[in-house]
N, C-alpha and C. Protein backbone atom coordinates (compact mmCIF):
# COMPACT_ATOMS: atom_id res chain seq x y z
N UNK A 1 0.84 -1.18 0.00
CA UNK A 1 0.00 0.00 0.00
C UNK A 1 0.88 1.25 0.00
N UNK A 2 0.60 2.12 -0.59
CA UNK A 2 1.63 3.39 -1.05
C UNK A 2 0.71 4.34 -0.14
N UNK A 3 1.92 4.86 1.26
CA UNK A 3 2.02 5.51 1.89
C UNK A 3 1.18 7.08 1.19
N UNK A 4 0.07 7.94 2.31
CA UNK A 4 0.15 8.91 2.08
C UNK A 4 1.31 10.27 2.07
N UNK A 5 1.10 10.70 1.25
CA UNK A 5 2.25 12.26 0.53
C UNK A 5 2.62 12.80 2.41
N UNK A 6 1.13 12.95 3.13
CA UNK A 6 1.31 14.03 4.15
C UNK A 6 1.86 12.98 5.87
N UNK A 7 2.24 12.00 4.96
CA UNK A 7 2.87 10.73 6.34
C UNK A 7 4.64 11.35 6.39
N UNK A 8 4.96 11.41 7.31
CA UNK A 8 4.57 11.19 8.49
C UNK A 8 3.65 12.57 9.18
N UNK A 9 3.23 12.38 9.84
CA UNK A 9 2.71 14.12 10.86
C UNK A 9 3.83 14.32 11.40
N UNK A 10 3.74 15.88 11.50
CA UNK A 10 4.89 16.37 12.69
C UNK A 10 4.20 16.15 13.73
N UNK A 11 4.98 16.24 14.99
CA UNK A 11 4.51 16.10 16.71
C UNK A 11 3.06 17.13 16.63
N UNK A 12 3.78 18.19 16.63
CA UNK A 12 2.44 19.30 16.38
C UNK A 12 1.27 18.89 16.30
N UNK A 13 1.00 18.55 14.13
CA UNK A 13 0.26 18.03 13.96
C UNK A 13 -0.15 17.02 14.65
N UNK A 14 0.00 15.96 14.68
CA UNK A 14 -0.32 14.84 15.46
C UNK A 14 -1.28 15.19 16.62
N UNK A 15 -0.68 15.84 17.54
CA UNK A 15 -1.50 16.05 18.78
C UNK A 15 -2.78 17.32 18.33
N UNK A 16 -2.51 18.25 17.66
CA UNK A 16 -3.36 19.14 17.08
C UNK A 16 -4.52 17.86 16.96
N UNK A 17 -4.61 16.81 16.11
CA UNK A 17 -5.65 16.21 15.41
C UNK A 17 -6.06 15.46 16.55
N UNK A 18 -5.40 14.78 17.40
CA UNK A 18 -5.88 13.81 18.77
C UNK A 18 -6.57 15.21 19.05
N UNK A 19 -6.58 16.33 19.67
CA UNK A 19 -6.80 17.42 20.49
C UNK A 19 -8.64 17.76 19.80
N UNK A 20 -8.51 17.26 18.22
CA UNK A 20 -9.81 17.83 17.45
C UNK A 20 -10.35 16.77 17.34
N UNK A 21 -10.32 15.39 18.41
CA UNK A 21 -11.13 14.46 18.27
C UNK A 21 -12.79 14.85 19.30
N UNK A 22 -12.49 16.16 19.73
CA UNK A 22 -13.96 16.50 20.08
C UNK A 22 -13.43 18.00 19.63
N UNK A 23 -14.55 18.48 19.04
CA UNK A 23 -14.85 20.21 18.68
C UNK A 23 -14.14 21.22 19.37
N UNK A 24 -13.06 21.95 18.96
CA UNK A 24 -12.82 22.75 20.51
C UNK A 24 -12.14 24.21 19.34
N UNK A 25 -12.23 25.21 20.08
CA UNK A 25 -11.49 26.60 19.39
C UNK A 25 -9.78 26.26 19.74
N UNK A 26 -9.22 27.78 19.32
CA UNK A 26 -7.84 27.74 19.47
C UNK A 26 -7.17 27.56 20.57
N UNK A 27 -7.78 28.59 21.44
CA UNK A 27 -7.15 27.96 22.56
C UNK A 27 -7.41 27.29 23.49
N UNK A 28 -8.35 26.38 23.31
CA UNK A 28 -8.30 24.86 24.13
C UNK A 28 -7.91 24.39 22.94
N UNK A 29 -7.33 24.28 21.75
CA UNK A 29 -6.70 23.44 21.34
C UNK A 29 -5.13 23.14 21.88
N UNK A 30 -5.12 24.96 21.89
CA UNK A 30 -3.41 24.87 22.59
C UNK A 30 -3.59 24.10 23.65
N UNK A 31 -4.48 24.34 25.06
CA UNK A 31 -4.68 23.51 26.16
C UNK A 31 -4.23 21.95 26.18
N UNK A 32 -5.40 21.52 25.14
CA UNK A 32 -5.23 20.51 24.93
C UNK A 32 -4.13 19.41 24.55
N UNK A 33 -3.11 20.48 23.50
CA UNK A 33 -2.08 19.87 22.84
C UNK A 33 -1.18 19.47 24.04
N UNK A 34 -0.98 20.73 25.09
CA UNK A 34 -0.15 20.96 25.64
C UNK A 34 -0.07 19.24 26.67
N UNK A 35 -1.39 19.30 27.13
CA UNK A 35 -1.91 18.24 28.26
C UNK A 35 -1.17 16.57 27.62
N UNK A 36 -1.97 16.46 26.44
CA UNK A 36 -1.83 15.57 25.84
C UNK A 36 -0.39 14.93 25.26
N UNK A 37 0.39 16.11 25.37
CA UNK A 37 2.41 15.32 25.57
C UNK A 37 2.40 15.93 26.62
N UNK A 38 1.86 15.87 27.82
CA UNK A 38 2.45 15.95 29.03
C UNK A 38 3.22 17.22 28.85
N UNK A 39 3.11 18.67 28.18
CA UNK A 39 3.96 19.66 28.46
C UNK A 39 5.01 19.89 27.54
N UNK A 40 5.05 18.46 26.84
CA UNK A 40 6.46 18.83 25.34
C UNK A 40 5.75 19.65 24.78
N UNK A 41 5.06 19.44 24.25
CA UNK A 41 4.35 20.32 23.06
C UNK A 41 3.83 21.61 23.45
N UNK A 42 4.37 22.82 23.19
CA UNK A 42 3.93 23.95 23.13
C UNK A 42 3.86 24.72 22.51
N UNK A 43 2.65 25.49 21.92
CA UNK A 43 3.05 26.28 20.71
C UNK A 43 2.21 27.69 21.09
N UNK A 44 3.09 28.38 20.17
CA UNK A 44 2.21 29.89 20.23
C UNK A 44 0.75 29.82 19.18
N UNK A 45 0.32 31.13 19.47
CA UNK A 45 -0.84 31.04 18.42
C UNK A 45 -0.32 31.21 17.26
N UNK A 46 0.47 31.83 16.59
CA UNK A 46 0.56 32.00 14.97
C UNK A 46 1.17 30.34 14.93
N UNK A 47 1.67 29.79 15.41
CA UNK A 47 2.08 28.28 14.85
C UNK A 47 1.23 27.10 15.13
N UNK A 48 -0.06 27.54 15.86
CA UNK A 48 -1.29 26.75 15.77
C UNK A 48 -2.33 27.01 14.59
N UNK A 49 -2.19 28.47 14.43
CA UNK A 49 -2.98 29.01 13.29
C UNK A 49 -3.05 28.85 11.69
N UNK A 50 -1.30 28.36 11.95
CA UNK A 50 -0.82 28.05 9.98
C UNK A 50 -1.06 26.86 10.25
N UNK A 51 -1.32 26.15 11.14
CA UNK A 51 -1.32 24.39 11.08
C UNK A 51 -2.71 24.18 11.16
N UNK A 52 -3.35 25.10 11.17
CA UNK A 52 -4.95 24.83 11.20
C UNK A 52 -5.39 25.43 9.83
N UNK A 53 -5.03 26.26 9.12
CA UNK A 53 -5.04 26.64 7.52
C UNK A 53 -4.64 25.54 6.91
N UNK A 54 -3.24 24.79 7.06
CA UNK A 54 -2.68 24.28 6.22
C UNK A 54 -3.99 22.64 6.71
N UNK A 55 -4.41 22.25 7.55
CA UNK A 55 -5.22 21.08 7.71
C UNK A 55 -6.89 21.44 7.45
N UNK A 56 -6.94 22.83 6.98
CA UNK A 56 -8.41 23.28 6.95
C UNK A 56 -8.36 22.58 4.80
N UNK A 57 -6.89 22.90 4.11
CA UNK A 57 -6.83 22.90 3.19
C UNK A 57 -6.78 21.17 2.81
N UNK A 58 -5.83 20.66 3.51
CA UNK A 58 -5.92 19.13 3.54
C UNK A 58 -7.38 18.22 3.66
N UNK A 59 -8.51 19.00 4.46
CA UNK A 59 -9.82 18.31 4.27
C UNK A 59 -9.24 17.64 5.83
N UNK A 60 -8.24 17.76 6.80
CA UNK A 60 -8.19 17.02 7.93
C UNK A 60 -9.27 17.28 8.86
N UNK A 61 -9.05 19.04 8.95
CA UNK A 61 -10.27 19.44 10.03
C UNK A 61 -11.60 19.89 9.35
N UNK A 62 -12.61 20.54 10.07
CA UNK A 62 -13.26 21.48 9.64
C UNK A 62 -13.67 22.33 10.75
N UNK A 63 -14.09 23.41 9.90
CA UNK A 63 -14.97 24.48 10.86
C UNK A 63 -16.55 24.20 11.48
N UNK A 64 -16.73 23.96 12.59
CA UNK A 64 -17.99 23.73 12.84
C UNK A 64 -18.99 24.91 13.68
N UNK A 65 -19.85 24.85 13.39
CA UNK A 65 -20.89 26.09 14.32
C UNK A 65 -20.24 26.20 15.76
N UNK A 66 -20.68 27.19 16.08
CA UNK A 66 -20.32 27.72 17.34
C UNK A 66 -21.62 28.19 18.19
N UNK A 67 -21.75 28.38 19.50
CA UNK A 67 -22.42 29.10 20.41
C UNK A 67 -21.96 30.68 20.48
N UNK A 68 -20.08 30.55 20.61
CA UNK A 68 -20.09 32.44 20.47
C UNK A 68 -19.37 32.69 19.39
N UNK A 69 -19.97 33.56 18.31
CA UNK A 69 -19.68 34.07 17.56
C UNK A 69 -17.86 34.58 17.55
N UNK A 70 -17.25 34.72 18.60
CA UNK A 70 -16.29 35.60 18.20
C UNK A 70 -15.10 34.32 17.95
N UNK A 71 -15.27 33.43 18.08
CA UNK A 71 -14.64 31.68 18.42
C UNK A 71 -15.06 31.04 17.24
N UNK A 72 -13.57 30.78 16.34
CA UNK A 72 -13.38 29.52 15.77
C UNK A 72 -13.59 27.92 16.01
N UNK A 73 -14.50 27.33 15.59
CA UNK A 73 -14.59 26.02 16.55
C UNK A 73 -14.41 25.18 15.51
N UNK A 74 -13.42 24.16 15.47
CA UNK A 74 -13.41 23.19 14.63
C UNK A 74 -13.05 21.79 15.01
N UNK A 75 -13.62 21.02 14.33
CA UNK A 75 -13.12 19.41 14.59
C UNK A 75 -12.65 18.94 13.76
N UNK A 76 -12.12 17.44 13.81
CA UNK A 76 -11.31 16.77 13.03
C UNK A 76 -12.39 15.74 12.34
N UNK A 77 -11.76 15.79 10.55
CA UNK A 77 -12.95 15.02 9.96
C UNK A 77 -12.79 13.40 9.65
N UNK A 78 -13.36 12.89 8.46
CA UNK A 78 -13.03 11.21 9.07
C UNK A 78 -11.77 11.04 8.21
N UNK A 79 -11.36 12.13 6.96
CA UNK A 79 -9.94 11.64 6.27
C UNK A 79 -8.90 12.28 7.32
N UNK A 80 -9.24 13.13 8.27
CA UNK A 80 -7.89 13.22 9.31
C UNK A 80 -7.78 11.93 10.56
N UNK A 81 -9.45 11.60 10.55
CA UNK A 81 -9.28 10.45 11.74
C UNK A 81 -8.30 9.47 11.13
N UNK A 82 -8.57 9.05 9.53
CA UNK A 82 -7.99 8.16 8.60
C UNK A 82 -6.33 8.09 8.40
N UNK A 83 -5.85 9.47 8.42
CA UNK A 83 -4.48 9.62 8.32
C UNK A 83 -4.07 9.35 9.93
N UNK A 84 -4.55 10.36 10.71
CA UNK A 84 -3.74 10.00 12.31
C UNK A 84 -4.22 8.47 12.55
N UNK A 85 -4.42 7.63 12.01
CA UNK A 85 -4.62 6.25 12.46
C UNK A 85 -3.37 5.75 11.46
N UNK A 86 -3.25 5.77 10.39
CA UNK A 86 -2.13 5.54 9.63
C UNK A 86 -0.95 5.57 10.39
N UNK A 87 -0.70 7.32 11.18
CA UNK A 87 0.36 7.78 11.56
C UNK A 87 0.51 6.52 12.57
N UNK A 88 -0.60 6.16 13.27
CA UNK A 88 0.11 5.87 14.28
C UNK A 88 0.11 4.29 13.97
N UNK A 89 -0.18 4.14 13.11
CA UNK A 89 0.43 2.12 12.78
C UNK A 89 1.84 2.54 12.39
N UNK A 90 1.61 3.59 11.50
CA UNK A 90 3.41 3.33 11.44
C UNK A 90 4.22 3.55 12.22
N UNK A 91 3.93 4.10 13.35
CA UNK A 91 4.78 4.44 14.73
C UNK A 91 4.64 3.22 15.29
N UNK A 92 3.90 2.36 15.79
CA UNK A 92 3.52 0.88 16.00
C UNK A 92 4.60 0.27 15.48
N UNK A 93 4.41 -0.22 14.07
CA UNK A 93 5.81 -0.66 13.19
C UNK A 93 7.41 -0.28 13.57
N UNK A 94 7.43 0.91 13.46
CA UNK A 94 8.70 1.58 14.05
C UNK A 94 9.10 1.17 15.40
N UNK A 95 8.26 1.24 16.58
CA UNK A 95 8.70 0.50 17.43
C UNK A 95 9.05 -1.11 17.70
N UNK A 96 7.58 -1.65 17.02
CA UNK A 96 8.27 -3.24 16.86
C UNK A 96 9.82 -3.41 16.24
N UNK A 97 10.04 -2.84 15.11
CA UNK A 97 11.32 -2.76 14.56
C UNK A 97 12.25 -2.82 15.62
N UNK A 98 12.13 -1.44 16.00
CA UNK A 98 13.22 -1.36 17.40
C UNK A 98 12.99 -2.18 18.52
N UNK A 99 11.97 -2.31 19.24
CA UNK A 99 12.23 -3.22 19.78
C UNK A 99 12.98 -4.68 19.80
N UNK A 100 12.46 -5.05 18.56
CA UNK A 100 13.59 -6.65 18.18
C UNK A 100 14.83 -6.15 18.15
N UNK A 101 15.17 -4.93 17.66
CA UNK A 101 16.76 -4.61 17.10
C UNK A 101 17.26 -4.37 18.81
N UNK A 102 16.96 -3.94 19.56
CA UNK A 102 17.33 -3.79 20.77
C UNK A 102 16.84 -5.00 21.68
N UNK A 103 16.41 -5.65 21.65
CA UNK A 103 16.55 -7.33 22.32
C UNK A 103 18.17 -7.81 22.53
């Protein structure tokens, strides 16, 4: 099976899309990212913002209705659920690898 173009995700990404497995604006996304590596992951807003353009363009996320108007709210759709499941068999793989090689 021939790997998708946008494999691997960066860290970023990655947790960005776990983070949009329920609806949330920007900054509980940052929240979220942050929680979800335990604190590695931190980003400002302009480097959450081009990664949410550049996955608004990919068809990963979308924009969904909101309660307050002044709030971006978006979730993750089923070709981003589709790729971050990819990502992470091949991280799966990668570790089995290593693991035997380090036995």
């Amino acid at each position: 099976m021939k790997r998708d173009k946008s494999l691997p995700l960066t860290e970023t990404v990655y947790y960005i899309l776990l983070a949009l497995m329920e609806p949330a604006h920007g900054y509980l996304i940052m929240q979220k990212v942050e929680e979800l590596s335990n604190g590695h992951v931190r980003m400002a807003a302009g480097t959450l913002y081009g990664a949410i353009e550049n996955l608004l363009k990919l068809k990963f996320i979308l924009p969904v209705k909101s309660e307050d108007s002044r709030r971006k709210v978006y979730t993750i759709t089923e070709l981003g659920k589709d790729i971050l499941s990819q990502d992470v068999e091949r991280m799966k793989r990668m570790l089995e690898v290593a693991k035997e090689k380090l036995e």
